[in-house]
PDB file of N, CA and C in Angstrom:
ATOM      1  N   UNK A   1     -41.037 -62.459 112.571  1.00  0.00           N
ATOM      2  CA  UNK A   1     -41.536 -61.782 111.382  1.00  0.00           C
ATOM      3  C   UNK A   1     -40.695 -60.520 111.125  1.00  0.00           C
ATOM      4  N   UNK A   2     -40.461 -60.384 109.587  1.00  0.00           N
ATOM      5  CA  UNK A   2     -39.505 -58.820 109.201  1.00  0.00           C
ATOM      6  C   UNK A   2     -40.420 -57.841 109.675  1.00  0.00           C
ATOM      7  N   UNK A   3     -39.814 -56.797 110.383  1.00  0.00           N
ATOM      8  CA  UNK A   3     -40.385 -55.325 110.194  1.00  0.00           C
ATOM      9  C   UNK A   3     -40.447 -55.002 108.969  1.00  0.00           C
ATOM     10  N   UNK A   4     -41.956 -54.230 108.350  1.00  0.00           N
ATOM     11  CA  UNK A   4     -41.525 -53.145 107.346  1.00  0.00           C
ATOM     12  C   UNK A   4     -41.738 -52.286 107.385  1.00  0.00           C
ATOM     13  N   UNK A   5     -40.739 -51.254 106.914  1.00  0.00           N
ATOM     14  CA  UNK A   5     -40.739 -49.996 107.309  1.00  0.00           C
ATOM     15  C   UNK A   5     -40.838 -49.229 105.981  1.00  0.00           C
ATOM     16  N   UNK A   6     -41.091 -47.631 106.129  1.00  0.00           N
ATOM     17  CA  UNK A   6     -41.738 -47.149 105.063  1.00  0.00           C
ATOM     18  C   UNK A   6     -40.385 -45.958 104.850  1.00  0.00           C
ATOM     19  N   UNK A   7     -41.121 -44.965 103.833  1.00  0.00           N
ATOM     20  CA  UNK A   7     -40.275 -43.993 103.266  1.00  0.00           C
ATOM     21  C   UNK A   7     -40.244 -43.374 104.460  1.00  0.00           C
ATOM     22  N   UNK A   8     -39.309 -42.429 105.006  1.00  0.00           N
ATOM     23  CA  UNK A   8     -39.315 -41.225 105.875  1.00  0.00           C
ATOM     24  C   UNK A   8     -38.419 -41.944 107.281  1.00  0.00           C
ATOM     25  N   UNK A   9     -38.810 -43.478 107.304  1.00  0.00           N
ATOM     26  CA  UNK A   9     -38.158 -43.947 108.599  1.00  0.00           C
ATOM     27  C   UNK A   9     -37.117 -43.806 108.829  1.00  0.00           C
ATOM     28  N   UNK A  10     -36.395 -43.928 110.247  1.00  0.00           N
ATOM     29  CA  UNK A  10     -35.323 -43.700 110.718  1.00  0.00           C
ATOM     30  C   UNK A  10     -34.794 -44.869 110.746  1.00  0.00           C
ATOM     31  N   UNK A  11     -33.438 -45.478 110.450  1.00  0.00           N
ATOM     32  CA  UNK A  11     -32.718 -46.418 110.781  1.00  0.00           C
ATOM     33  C   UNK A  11     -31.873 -47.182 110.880  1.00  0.00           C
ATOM     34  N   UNK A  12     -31.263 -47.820 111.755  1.00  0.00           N
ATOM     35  CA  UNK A  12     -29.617 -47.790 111.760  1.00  0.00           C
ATOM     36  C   UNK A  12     -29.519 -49.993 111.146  1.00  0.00           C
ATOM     37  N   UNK A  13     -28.075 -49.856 111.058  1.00  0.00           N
ATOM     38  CA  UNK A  13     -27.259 -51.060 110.387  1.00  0.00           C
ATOM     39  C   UNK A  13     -26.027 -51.416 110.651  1.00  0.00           C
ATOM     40  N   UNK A  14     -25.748 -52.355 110.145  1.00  0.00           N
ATOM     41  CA  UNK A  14     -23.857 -52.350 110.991  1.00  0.00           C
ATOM     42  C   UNK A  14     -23.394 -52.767 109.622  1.00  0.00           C
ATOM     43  N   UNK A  15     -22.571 -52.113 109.158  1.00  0.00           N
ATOM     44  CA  UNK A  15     -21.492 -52.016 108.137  1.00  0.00           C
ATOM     45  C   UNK A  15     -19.958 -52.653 108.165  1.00  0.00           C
ATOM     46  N   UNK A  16     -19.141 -52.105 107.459  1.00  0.00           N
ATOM     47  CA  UNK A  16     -17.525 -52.628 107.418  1.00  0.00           C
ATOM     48  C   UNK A  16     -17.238 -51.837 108.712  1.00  0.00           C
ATOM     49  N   UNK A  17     -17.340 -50.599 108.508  1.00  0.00           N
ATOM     50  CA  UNK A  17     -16.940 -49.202 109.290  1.00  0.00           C
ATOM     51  C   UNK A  17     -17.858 -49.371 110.973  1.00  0.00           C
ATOM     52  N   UNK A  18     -18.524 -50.141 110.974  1.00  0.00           N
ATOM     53  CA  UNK A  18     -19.696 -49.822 112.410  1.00  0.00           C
ATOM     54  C   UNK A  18     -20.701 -49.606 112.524  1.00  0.00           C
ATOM     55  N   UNK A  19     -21.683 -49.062 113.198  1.00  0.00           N
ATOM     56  CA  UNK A  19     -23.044 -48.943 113.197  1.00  0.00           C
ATOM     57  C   UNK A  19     -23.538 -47.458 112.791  1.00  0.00           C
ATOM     58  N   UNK A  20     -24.258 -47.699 111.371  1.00  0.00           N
ATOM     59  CA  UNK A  20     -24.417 -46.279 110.672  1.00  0.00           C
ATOM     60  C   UNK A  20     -25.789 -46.159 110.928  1.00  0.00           C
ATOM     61  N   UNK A  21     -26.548 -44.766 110.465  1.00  0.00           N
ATOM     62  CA  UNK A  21     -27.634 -44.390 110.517  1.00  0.00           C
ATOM     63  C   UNK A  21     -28.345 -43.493 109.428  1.00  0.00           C
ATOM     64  N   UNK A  22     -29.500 -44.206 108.883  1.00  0.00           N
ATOM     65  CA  UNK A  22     -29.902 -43.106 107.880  1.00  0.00           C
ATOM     66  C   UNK A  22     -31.300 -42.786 107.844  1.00  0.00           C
ATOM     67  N   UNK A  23     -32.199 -42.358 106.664  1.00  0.00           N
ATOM     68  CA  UNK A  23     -33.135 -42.546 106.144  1.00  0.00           C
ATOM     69  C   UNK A  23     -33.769 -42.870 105.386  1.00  0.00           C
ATOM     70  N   UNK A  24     -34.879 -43.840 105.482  1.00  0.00           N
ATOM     71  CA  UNK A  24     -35.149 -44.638 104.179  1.00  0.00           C
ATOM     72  C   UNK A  24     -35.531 -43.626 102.742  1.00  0.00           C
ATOM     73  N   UNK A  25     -35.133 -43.780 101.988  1.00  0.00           N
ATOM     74  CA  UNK A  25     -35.786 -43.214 100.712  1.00  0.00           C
ATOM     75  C   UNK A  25     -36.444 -43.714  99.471  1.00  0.00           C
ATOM     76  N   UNK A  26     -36.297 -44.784  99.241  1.00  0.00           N
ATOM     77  CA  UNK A  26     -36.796 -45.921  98.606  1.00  0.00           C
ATOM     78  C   UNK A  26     -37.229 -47.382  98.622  1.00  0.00           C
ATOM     79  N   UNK A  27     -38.461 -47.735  98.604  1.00  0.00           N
ATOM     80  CA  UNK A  27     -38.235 -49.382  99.136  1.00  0.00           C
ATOM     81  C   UNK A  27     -38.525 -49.867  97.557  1.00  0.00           C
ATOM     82  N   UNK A  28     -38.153 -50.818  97.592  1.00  0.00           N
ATOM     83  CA  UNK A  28     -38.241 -52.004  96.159  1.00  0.00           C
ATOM     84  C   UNK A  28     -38.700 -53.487  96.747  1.00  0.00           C
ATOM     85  N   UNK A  29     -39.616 -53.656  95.406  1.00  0.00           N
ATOM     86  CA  UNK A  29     -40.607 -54.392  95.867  1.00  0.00           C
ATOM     87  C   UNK A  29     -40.898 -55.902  94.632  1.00  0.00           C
ATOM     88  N   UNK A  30     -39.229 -55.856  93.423  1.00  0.00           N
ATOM     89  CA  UNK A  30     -39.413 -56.381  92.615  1.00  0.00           C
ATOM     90  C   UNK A  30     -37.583 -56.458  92.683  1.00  0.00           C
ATOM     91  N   UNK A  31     -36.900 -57.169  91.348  1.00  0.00           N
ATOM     92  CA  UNK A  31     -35.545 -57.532  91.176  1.00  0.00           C
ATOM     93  C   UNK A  31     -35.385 -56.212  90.685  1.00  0.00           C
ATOM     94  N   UNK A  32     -33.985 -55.534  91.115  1.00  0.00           N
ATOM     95  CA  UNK A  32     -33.359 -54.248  90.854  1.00  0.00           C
ATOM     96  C   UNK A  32     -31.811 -54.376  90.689  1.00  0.00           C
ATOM     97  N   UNK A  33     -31.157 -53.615  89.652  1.00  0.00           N
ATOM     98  CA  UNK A  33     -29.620 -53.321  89.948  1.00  0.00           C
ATOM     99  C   UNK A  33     -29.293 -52.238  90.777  1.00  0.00           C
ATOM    100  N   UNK A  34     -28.620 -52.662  91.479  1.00  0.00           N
ATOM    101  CA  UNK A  34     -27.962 -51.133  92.020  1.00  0.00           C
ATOM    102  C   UNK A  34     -26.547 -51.389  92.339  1.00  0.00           C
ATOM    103  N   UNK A  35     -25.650 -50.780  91.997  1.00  0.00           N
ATOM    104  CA  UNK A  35     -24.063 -50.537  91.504  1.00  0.00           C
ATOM    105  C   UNK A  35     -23.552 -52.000  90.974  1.00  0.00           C
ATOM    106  N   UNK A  36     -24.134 -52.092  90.419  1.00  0.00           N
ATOM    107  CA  UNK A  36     -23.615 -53.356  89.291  1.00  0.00           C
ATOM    108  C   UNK A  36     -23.818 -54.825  89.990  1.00  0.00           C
ATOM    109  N   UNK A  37     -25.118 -54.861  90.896  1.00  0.00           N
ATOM    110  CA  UNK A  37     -25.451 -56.363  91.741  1.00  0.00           C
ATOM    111  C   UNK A  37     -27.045 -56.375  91.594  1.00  0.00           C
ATOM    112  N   UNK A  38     -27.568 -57.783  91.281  1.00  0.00           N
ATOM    113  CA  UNK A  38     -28.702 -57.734  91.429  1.00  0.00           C
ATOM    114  C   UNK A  38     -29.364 -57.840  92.575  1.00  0.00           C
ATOM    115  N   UNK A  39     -30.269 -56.894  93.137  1.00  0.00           N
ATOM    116  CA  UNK A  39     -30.827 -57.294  94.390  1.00  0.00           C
ATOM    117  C   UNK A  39     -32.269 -57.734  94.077  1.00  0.00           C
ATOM    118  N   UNK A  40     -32.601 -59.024  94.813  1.00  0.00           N
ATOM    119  CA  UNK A  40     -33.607 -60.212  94.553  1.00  0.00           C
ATOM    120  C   UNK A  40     -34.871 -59.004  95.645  1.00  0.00           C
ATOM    121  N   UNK A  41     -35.277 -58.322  95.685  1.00  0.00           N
ATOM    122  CA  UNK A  41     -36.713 -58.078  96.260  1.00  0.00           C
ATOM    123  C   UNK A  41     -38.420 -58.599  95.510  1.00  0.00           C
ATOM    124  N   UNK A  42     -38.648 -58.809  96.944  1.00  0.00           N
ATOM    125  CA  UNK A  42     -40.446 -59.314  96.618  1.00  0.00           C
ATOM    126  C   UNK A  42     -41.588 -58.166  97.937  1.00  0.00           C
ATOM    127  N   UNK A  43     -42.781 -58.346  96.917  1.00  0.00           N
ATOM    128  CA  UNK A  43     -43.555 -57.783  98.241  1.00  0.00           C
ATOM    129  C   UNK A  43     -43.318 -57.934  99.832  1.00  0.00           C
ATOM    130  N   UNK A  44     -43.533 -59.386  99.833  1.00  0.00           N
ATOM    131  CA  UNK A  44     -43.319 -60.240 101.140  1.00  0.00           C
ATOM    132  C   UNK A  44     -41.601 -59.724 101.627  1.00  0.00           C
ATOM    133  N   UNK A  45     -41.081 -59.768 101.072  1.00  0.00           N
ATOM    134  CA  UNK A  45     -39.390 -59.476 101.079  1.00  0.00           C
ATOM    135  C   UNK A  45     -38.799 -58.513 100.409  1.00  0.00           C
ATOM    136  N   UNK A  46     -39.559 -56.595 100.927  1.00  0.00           N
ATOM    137  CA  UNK A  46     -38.659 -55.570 100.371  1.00  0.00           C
ATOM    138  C   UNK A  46     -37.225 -55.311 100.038  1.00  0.00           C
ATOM    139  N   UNK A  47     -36.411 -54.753  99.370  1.00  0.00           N
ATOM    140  CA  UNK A  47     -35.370 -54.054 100.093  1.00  0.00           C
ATOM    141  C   UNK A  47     -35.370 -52.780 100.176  1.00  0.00           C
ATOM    142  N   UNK A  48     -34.774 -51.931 100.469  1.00  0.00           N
ATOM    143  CA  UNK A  48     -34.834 -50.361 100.992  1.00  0.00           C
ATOM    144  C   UNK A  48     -33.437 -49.822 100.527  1.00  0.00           C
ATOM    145  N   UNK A  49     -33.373 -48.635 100.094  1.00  0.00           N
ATOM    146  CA  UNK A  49     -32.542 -47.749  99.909  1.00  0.00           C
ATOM    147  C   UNK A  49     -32.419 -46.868 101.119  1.00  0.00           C
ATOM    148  N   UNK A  50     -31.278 -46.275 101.978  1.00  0.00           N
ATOM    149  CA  UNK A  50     -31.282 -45.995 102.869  1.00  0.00           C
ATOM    150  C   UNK A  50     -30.333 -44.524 102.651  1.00  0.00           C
ATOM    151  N   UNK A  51     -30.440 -43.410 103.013  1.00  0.00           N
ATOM    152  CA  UNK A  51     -29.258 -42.590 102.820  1.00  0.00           C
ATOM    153  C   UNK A  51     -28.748 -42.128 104.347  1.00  0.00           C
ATOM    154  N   UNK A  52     -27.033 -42.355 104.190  1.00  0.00           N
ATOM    155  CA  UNK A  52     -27.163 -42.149 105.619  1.00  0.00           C
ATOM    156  C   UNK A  52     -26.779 -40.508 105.738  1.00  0.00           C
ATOM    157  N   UNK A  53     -27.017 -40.788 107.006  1.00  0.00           N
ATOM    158  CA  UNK A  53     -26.665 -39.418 107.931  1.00  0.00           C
ATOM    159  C   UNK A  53     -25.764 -38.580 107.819  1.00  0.00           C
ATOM    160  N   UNK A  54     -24.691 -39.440 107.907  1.00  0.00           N
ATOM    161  CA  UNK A  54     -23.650 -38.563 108.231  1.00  0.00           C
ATOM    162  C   UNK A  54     -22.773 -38.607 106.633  1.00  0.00           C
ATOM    163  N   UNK A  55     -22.751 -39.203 105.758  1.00  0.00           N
ATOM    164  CA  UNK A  55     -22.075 -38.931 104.664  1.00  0.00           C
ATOM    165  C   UNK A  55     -22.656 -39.146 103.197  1.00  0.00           C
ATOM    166  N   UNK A  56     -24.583 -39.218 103.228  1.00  0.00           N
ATOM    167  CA  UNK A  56     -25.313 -39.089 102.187  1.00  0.00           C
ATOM    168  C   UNK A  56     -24.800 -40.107 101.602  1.00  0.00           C
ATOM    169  N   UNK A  57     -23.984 -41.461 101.496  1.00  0.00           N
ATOM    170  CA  UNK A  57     -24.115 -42.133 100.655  1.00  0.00           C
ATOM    171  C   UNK A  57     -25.634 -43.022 101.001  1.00  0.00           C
ATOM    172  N   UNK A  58     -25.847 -43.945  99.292  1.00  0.00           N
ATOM    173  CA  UNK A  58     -26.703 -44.779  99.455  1.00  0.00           C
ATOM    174  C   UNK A  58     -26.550 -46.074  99.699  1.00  0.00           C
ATOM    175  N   UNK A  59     -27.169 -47.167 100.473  1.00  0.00           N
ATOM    176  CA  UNK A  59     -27.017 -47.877 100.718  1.00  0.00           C
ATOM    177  C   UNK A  59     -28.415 -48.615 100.393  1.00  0.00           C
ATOM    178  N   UNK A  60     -28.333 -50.053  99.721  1.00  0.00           N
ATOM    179  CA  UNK A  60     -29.470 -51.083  99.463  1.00  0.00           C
ATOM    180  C   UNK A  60     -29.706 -51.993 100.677  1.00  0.00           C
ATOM    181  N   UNK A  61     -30.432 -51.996 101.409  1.00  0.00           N
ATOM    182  CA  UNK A  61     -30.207 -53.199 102.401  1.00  0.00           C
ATOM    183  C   UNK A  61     -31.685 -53.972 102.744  1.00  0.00           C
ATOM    184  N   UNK A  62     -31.818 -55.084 103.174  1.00  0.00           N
ATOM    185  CA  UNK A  62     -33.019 -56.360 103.567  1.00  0.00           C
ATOM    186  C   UNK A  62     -33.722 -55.624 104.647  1.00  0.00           C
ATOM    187  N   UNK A  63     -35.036 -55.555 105.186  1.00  0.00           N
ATOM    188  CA  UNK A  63     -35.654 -55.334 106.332  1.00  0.00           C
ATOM    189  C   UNK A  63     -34.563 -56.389 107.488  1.00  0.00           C
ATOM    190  N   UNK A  64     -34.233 -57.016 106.986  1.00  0.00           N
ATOM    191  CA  UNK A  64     -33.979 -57.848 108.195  1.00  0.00           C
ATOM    192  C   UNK A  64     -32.288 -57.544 108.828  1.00  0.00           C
ATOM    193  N   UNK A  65     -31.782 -56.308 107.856  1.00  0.00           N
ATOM    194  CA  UNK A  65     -30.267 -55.946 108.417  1.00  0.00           C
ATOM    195  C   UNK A  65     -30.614 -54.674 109.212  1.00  0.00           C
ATOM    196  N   UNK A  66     -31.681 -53.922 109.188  1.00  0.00           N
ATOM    197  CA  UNK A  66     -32.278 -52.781 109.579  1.00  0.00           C
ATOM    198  C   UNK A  66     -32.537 -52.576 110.969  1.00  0.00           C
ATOM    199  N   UNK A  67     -32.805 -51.339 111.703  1.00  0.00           N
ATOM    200  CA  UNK A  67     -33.032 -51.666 113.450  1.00  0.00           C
ATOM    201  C   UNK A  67     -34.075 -49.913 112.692  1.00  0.00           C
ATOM    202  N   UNK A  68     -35.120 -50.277 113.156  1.00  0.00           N
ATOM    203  CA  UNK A  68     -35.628 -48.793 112.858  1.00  0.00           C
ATOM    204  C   UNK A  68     -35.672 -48.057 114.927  1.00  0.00           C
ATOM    205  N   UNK A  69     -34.941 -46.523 114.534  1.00  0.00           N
ATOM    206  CA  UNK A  69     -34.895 -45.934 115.564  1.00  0.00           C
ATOM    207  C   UNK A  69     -35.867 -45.105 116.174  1.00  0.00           C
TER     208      UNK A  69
END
């Protein structure tokens, strides 16, 4: 079963670059654009906006690419 995790959580991912770390700031819970791609989210199947740590970008990603720390 996916973890879901909420606003405020801690949590890391593996990227192009390696294993990054951020904080969640948004979850989506319906179909959304974000930088010109549609991302397919459902209740059952959030996705999350994540900002990381170390260089404030945002990132969209699945509960299921997520490791909460």
């Amino acid at each position: 079963m996916e973890t879901k995790f909420k606003i405020g959580d801690k949590v890391n991912w593996n990227s192009e670059a390696g294993k990054v770390s951020g904080t969640i700031i948004k979850i989506h819970t319906k179909k959304f654009n974000y930088k010109g791609y549609t991302h397919h989210a459902t209740k059952e199947e959030p996705q999350y906006e994540i900002k990381s740590n170390k260089t404030n970008h945002i990132a969209a990603h699945k509960g299921t690419a997520l490791t909460k720390l």
